[in-house]
Protein backbone atom coordinates (compact mmCIF):
# COMPACT_ATOMS: atom_id res chain seq x y z
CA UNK A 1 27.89 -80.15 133.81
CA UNK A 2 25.60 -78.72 131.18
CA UNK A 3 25.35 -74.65 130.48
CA UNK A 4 21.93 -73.53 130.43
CA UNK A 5 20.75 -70.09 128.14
CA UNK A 6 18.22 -68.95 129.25
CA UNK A 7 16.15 -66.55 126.15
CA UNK A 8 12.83 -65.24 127.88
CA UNK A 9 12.24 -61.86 127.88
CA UNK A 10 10.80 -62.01 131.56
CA UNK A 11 12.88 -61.27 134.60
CA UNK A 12 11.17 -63.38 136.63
CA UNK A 13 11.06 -65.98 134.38
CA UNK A 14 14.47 -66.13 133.67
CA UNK A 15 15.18 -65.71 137.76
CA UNK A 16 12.84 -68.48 138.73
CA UNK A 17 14.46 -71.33 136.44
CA UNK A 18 18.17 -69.90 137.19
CA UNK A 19 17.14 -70.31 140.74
CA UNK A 20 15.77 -74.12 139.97
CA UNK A 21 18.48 -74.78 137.86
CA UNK A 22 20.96 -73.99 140.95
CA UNK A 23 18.58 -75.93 143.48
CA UNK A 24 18.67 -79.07 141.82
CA UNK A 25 22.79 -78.41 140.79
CA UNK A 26 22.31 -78.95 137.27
CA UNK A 27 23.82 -76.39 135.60
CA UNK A 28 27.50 -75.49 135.16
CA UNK A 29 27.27 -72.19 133.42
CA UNK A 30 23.52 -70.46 133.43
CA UNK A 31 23.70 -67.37 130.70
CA UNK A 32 20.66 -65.49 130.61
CA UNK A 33 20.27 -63.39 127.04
CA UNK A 34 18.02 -60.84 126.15
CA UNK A 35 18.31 -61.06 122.52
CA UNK A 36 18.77 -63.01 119.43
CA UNK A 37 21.92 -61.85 118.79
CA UNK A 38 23.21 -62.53 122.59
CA UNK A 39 21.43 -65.65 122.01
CA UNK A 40 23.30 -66.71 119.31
CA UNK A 41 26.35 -65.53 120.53
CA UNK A 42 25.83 -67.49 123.91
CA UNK A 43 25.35 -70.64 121.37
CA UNK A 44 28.36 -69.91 119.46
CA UNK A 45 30.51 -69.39 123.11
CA UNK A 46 28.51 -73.13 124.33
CA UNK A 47 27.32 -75.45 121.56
CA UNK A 48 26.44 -77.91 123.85
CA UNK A 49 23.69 -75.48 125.67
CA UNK A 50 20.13 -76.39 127.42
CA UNK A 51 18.05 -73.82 125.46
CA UNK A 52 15.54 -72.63 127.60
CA UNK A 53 13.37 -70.32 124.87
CA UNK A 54 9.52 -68.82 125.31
CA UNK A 55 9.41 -68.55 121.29
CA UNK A 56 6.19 -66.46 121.97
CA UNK A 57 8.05 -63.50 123.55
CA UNK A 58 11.57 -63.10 122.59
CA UNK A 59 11.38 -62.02 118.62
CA UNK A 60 13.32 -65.19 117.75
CA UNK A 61 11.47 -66.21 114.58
CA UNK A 62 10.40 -69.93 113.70
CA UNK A 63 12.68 -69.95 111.01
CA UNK A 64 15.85 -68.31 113.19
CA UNK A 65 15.08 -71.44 115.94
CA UNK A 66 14.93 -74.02 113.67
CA UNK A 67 18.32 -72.87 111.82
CA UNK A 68 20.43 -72.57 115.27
CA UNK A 69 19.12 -75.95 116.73
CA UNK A 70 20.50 -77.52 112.79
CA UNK A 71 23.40 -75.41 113.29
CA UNK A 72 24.28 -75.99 116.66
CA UNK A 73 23.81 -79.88 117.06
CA UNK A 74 24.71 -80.37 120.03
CA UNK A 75 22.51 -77.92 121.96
CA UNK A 76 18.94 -79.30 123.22
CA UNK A 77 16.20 -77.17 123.50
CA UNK A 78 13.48 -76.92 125.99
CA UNK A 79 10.40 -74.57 124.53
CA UNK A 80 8.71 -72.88 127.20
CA UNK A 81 5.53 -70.79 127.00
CA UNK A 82 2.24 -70.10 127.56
CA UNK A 83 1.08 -70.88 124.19
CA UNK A 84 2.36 -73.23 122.00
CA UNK A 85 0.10 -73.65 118.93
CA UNK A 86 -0.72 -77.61 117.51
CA UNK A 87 1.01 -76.35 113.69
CA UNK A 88 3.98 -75.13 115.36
CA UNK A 89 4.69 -78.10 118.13
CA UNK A 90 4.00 -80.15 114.86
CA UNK A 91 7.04 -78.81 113.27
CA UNK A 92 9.48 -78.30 115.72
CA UNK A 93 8.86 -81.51 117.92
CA UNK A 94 9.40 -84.31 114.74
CA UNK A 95 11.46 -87.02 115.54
CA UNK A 96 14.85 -87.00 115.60
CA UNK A 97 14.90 -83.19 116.41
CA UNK A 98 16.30 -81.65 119.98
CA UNK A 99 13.36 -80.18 120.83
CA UNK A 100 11.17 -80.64 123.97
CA UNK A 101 8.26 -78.25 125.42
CA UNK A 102 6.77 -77.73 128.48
CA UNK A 103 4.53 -75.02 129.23
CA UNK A 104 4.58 -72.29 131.95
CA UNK A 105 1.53 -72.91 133.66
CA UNK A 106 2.50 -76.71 134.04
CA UNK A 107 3.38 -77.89 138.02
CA UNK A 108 6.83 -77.26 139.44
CA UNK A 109 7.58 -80.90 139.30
CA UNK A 110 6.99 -81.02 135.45
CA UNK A 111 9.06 -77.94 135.05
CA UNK A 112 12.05 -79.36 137.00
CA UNK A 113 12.01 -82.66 134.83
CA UNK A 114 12.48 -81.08 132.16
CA UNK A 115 15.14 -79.37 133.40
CA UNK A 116 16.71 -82.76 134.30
CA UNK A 117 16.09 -84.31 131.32
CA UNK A 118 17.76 -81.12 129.38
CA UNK A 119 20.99 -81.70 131.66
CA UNK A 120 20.88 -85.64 130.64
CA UNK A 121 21.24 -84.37 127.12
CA UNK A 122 17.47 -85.92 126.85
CA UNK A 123 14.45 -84.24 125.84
CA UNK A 124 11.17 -83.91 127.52
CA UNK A 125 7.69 -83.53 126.29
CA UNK A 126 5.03 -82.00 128.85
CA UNK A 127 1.85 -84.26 129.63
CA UNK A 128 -0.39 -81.13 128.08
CA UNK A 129 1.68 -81.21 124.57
CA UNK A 130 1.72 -84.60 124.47
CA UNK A 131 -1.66 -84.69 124.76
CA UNK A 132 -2.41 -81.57 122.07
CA UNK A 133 -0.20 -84.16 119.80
CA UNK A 134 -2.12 -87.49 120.57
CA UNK A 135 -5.36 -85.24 119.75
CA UNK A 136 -4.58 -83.28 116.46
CA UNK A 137 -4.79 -84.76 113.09
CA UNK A 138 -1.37 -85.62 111.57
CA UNK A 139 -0.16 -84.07 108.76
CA UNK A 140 -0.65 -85.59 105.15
CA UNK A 141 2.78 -86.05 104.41
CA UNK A 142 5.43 -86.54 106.41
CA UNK A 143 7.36 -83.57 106.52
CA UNK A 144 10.96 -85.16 107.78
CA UNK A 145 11.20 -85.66 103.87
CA UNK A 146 12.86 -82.37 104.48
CA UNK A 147 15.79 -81.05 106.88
CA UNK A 148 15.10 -78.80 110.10
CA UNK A 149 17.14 -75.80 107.75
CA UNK A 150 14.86 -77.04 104.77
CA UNK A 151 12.00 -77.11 106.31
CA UNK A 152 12.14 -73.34 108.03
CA UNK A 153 13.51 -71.88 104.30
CA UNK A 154 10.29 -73.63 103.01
CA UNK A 155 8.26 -71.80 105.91
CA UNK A 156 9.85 -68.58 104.62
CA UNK A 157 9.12 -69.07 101.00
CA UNK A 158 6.05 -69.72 101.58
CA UNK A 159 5.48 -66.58 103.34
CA UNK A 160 6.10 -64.61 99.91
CA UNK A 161 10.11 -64.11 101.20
CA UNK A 162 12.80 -63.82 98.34
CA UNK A 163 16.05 -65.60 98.77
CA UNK A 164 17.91 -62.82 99.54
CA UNK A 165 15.27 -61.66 102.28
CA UNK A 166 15.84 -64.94 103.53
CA UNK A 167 19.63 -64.96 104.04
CA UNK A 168 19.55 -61.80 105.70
CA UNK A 169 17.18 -62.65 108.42
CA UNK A 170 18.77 -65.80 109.10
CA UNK A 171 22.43 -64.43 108.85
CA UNK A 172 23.18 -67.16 105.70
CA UNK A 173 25.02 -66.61 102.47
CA UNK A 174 22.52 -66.06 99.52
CA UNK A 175 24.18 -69.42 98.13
CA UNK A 176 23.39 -71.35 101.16
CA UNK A 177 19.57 -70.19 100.79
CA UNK A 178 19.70 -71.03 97.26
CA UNK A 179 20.73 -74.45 97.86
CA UNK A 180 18.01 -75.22 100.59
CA UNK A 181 15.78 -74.06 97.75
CA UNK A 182 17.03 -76.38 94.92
CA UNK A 183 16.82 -79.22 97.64
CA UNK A 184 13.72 -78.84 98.64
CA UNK A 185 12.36 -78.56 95.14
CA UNK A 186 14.23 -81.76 94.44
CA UNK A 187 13.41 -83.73 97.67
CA UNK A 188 9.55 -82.54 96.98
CA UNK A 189 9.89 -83.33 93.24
CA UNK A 190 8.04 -80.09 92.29
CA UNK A 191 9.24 -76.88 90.11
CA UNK A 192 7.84 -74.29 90.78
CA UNK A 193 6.67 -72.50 94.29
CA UNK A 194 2.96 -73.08 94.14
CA UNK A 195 3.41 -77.03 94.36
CA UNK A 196 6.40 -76.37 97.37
CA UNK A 197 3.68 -73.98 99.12
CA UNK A 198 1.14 -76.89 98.61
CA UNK A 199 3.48 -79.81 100.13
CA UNK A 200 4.13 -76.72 103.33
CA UNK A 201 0.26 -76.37 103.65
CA UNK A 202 -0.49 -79.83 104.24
CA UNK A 203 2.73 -80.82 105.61
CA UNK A 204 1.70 -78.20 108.52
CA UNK A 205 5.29 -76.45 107.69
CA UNK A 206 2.68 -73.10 107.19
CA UNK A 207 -0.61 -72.37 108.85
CA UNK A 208 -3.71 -71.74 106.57
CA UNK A 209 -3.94 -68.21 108.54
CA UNK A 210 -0.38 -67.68 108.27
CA UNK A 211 -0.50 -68.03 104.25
CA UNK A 212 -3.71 -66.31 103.59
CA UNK A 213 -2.93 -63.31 105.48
């Protein structure tokens, strides 16, 4: 059977989906962390994880998430929160990515399916962010021009981040960082950052708030 992590910062969060999770016997191993670092660590000890993640509350950056899930290929991810903003369910739900959402407000039955959809190695989009999706405007380009890695560097560049700033936060080599960079300038055909921060604006990869703050 499946291990789950479980990476929410609130006991009775993490306590009421262990408890489903050993209800509907889905779960082989259920590791709840209460960091990024155990979190990673948990990854590294079970590539194959269920993530069960509220992004919102556990200081596990956009960037950091979308690097592990790249990393760790095998692992499926279930993002569950109160709020989930339309730019950031953009990004992390493309196609093609291990990345599902349901939020915490949603009915137990929608909660448990996604549970059972995790353990099937399948993922699971609730009816409320499939509907935010249906709703919003898509971006103007398609932003799977770029990798899940490239595409959180770009997010980081964009926020004014050097290279090295950027392989220390997410535990990379300075060479690896600098080779996301010279793809994505490649991939986008620009050359300079201005016309990368451009393709991120529209591509959704950055919020308008985030970039002007």
């Amino acid at each position: 059977m499946r291990p789950f992590i479980l990476a929410d910062n609130q006991y009775v969060t993490r306590t009421g989906v262990a408890a489903l999770l050993l209800r509907e016997a889905l779960a082989g191993v259920v590791l709840e962390v209460a960091s990024p670092t155990e979190l990673m660590a948990g990854l590294a000890r079970y590539p194959e994880a269920a993530v069960v993640l509220d992004y919102t509350l556990f200081g596990f950056s956009e960037a950091q998430m979308l690097n592990a899930g790249a990393r760790y290929r095998r692992s499926l991810w279930i993002l569950f929160s109160d709020d989930l903003s339309l730019p950031f369910l953009r990004r992390a739900l493309l196609p093609g990515q291990r990345f599902g959402a349901v939020m915490k407000g949603d009915a137990g039955e929608e909660i448990v399916a996604a549970l059972e959809r995790a353990a099937r190695d399948e993922v699971y989009i609730c009816e409320h962010v499939a509907r935010l999706l249906d709703e919003g405007v898509p971006p103007v380009d398609a932003p799977d021009r770029l990798t899940a890695s490239e595409r959180a560097v770009l997010h980081e560049i964009a926020l004014g981040k050097t290279t090295k700033e950027i392989a220390f936060e997410q535990c990379l080599s300075f060479h690896t960082i600098n080779t996301h960079r010279k793809n994505i300038f490649r991939k986008l055909d620009v050359n300079n950052v201005h016309d990368a921060i451009k393709y991120a604006l529209r591509a959704g990869i950055i919020d308008a708030a985030e970039y002007y703050i």
